[in-house]
N, C-alpha and C. Protein backbone atom coordinates (compact mmCIF):
# COMPACT_ATOMS: atom_id res chain seq x y z
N UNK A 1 49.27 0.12 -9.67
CA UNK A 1 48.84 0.72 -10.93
C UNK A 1 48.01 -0.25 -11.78
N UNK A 2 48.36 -1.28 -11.95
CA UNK A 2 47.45 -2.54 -12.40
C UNK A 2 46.04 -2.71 -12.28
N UNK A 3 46.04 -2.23 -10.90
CA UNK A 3 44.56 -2.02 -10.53
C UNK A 3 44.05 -1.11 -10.69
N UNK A 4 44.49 -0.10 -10.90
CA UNK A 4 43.37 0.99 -12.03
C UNK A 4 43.24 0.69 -13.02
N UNK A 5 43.50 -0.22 -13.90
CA UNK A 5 42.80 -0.77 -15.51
C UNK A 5 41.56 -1.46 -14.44
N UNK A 6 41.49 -2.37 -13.95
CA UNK A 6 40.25 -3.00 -13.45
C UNK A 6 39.37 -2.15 -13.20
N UNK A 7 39.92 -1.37 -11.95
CA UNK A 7 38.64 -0.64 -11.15
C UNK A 7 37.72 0.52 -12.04
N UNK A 8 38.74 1.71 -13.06
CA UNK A 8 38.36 2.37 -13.79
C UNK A 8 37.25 2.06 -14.34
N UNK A 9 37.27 0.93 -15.00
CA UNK A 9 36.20 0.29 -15.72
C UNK A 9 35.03 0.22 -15.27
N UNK A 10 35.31 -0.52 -14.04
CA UNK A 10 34.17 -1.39 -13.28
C UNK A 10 33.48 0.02 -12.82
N UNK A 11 33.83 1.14 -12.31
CA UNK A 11 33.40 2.21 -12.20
C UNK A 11 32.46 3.00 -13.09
N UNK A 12 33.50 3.02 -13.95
CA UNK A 12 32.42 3.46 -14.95
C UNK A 12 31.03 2.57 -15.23
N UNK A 13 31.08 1.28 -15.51
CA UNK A 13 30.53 0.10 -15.69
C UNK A 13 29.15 0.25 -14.65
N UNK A 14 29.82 0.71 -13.58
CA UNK A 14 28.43 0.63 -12.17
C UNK A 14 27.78 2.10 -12.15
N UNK A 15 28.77 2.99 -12.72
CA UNK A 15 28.33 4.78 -12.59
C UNK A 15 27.06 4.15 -14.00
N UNK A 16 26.88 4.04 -14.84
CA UNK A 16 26.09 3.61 -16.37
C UNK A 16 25.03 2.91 -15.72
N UNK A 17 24.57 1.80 -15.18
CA UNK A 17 24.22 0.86 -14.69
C UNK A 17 22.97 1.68 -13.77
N UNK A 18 23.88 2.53 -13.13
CA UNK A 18 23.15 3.56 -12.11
C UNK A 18 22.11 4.34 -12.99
N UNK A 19 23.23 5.17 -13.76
CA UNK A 19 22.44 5.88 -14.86
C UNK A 19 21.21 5.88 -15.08
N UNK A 20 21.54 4.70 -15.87
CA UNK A 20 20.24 3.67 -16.37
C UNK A 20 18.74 3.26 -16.03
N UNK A 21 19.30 2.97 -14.53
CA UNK A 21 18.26 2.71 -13.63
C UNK A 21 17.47 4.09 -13.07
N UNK A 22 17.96 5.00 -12.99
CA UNK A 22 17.44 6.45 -12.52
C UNK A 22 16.57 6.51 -13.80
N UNK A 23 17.22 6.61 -15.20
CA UNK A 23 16.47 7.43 -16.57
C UNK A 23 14.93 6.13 -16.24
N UNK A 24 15.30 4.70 -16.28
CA UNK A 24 14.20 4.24 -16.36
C UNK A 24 13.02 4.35 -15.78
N UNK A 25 13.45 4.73 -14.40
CA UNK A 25 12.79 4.80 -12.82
C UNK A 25 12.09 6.22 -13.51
N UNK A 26 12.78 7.46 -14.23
CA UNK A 26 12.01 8.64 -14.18
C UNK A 26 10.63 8.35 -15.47
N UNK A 27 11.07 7.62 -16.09
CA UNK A 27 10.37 7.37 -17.53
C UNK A 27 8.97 6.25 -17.20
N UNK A 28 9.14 5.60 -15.89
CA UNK A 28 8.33 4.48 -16.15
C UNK A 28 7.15 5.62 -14.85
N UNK A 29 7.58 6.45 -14.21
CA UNK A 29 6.69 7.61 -13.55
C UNK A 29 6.84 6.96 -12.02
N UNK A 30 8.03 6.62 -11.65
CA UNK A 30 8.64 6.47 -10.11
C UNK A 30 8.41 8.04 -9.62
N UNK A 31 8.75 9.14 -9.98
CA UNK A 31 8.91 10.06 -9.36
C UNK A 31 7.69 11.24 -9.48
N UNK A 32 6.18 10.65 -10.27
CA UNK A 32 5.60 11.63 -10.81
C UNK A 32 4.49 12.05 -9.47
N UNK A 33 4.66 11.17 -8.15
CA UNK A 33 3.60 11.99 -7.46
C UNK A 33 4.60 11.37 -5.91
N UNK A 34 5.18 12.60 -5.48
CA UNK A 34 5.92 12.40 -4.13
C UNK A 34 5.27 12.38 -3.10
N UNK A 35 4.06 13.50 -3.38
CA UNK A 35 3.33 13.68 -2.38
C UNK A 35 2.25 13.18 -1.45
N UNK A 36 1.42 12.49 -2.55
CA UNK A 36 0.30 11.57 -2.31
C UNK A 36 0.17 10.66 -1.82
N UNK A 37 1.03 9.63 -1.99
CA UNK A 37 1.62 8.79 -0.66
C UNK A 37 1.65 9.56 1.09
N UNK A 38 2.50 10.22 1.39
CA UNK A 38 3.01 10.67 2.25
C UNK A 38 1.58 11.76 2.64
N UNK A 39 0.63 12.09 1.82
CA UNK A 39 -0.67 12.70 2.49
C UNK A 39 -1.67 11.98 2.68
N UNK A 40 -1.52 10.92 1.67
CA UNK A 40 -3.04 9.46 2.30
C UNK A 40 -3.08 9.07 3.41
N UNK A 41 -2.00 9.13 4.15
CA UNK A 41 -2.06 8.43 5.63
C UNK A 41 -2.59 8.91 6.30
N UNK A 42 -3.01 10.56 6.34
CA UNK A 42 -3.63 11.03 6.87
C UNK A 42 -5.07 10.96 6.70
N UNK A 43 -5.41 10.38 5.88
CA UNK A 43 -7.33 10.03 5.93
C UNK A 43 -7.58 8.65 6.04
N UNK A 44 -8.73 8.58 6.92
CA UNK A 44 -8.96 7.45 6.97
C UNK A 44 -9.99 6.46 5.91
N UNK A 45 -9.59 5.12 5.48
CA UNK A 45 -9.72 4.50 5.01
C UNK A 45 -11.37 4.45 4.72
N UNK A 46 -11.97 4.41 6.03
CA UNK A 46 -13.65 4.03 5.68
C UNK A 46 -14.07 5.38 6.21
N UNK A 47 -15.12 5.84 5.37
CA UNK A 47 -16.38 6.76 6.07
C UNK A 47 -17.25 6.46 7.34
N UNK A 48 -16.14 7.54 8.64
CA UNK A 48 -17.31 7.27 10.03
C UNK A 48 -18.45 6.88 10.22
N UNK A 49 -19.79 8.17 8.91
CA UNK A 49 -20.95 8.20 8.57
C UNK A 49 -21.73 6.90 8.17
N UNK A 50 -20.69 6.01 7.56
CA UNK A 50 -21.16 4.48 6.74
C UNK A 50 -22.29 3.95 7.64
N UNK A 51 -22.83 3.11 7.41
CA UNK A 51 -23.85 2.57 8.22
C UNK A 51 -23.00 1.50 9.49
N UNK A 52 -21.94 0.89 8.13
CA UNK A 52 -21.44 -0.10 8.97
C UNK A 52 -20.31 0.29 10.35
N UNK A 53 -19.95 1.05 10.11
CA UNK A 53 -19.42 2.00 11.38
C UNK A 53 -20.49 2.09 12.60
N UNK A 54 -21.74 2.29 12.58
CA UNK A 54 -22.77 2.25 13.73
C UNK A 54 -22.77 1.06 14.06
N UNK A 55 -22.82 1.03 15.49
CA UNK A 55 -23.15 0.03 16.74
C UNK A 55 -24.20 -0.21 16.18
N UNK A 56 -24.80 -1.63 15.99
CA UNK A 56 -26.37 -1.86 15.53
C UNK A 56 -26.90 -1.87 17.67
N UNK A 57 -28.26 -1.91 17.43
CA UNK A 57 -28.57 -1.63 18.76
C UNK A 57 -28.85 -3.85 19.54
N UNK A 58 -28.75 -3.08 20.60
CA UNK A 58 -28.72 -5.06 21.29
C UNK A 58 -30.06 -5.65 20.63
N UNK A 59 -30.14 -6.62 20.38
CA UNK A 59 -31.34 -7.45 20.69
C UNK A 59 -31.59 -7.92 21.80
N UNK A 60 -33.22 -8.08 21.81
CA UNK A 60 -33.72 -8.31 22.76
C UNK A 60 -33.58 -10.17 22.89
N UNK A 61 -34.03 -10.35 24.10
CA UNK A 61 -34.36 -12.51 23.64
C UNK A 61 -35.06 -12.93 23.06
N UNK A 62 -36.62 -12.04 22.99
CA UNK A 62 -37.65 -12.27 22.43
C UNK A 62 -37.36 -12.73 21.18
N UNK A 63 -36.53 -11.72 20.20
CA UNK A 63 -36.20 -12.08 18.84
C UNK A 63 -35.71 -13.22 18.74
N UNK A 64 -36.39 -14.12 17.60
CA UNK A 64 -35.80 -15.42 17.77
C UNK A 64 -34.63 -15.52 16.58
N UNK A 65 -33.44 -16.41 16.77
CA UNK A 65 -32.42 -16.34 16.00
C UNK A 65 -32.26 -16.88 14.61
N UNK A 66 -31.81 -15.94 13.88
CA UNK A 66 -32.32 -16.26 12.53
C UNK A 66 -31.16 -17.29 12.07
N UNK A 67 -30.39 -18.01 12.85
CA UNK A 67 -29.23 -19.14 11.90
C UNK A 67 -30.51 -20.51 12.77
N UNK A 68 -31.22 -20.31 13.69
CA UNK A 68 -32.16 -21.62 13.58
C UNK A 68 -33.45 -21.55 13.26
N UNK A 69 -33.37 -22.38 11.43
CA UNK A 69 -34.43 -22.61 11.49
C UNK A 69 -35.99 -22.69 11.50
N UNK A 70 -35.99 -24.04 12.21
CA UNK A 70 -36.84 -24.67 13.01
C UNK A 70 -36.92 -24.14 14.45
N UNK A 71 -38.09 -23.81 15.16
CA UNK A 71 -37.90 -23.39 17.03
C UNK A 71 -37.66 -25.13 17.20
N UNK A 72 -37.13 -24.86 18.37
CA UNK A 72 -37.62 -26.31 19.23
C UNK A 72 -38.47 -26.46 20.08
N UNK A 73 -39.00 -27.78 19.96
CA UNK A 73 -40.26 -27.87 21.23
C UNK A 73 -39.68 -28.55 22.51
């Protein structure tokens, strides 16, 4: 019996606590869009169409490389 003065409390104490944390969670807008998450995954991130999505085409050898330079002789 002793131990229901403790636990009672502490119960209540953690049921409040809980409370608390739900009212804040609804107030600070945790719960204002369930959906939108859980439907973004379904699109993808970059536009196929982008340029940078295209294969640029090979170069040839002829083209000379534009990080040298100077040609060499």
């Amino acid at each position: 019996m002793p131990a229901l003065y403790v636990m009672i409390p502490a119960a209540l104490l953690l049921v409040g606590v809980a409370v608390y944390i739900f009212f804040w969670a609804v107030d600070s807008g945790q719960y204002d869009d369930l959906e939108g998450p859980a439907h973004s995954i379904l699109f993808d991130d970059q536009d196929p169409r982008h340029q940078a999505a295209v294969k640029p085409e090979a170069t040839t050898p002829e083209q000379p490389d534009d990080k040298d330079p100077a040609p060499r002789a």
